[in-house]
C-alpha atoms as a PDB file:
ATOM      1  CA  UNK A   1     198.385 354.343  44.923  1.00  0.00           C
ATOM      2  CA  UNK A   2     196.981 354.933  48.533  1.00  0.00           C
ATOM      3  CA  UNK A   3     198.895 356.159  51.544  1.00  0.00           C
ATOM      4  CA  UNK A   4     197.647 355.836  54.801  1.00  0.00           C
ATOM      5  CA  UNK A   5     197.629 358.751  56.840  1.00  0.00           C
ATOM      6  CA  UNK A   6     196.184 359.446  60.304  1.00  0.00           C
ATOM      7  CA  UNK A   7     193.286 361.730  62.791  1.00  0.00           C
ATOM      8  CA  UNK A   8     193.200 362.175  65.943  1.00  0.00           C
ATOM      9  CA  UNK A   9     189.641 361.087  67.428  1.00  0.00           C
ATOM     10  CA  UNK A  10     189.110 362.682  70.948  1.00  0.00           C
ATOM     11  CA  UNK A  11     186.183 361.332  73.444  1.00  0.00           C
ATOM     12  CA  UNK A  12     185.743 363.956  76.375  1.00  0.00           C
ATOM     13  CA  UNK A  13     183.462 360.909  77.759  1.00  0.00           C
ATOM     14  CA  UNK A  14     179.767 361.517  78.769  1.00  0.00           C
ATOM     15  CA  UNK A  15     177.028 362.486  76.298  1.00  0.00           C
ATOM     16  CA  UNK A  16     179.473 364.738  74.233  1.00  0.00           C
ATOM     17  CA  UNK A  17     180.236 363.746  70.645  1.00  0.00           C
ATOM     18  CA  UNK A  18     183.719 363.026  69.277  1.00  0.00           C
ATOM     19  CA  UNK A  19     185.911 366.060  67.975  1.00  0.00           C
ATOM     20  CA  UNK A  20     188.946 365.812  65.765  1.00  0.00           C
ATOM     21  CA  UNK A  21     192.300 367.490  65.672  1.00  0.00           C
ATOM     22  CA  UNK A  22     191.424 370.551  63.422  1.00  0.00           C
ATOM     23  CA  UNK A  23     194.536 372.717  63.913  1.00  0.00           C
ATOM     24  CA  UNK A  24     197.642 372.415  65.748  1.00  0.00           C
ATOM     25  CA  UNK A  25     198.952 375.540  66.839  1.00  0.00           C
ATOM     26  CA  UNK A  26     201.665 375.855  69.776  1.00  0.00           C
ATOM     27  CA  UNK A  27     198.775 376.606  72.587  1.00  0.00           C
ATOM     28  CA  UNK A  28     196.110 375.289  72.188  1.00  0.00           C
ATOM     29  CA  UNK A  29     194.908 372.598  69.745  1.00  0.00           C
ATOM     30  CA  UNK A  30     191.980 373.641  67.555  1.00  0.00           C
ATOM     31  CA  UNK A  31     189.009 370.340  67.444  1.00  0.00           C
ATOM     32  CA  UNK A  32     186.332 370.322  65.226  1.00  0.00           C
ATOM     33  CA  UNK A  33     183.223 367.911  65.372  1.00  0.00           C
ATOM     34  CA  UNK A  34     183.100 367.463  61.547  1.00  0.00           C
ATOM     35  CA  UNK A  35     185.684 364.821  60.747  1.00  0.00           C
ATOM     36  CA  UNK A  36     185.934 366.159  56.739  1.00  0.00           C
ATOM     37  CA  UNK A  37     187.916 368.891  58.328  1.00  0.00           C
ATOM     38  CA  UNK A  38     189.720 366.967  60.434  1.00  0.00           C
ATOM     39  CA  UNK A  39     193.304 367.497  60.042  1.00  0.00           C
ATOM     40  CA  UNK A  40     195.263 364.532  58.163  1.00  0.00           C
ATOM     41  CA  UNK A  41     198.691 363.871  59.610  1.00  0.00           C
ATOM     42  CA  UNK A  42     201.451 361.659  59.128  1.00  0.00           C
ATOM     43  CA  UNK A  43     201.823 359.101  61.780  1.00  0.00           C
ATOM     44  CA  UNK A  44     204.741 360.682  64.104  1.00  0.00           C
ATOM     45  CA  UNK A  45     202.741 364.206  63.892  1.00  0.00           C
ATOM     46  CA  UNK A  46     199.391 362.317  65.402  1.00  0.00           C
ATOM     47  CA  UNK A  47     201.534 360.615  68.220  1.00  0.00           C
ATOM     48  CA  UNK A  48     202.645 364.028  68.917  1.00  0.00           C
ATOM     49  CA  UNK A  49     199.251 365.932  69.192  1.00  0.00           C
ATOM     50  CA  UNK A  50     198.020 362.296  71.515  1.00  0.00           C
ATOM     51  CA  UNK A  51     200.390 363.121  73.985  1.00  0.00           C
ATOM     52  CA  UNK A  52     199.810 366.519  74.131  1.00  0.00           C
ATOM     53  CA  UNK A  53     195.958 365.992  74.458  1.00  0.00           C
ATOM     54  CA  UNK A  54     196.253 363.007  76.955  1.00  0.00           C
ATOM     55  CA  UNK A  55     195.031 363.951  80.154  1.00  0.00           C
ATOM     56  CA  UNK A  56     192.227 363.092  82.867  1.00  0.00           C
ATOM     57  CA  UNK A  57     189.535 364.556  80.751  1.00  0.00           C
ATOM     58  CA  UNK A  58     189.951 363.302  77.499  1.00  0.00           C
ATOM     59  CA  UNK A  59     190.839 360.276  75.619  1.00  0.00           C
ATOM     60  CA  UNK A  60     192.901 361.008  72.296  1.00  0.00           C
ATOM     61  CA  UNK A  61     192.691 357.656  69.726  1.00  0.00           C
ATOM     62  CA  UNK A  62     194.638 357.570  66.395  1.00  0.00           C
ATOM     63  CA  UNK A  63     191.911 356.953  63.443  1.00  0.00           C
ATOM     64  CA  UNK A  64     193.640 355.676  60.220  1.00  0.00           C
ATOM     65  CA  UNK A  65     192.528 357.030  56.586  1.00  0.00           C
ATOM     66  CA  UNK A  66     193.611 356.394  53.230  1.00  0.00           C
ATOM     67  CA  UNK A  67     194.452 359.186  51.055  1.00  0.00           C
ATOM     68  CA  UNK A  68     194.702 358.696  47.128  1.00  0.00           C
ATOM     69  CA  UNK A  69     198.558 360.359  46.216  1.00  0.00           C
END
């Protein structure tokens, strides 16, 4: 049986690469360019670290991934 569960992608736009929700800590959210250690979330948890990331600088994304349970 597979769930799906969810990453946050963020693109800082320009030349940079994409980073991933790593950590989520009160201040500030740990990324991490290597999306094996990107941190797997259930869906209301990612919509929760999106709007905390959404500003004029960066554009979070939800990324879906299925996990075997």
């Amino acid at each position: 049986m597979t769930n799906i569960k969810f990453v946050v992608k963020v693109n800082r736009g320009g030349t940079r690469a994409a980073q991933y929700v790593q950590r989520v800590d009160p201040t500030p959210i740990h990324m991490t360019a290597d999306r094996k250690l990107a941190l797997v979330m259930g869906r209301f948890a990612a919509e929760d670290a999106v709007k905390s990331l959404q500003n004029s600088h960066c554009i979070p994304e939800l990324e879906s991934v299925r996990v075997s349970a």
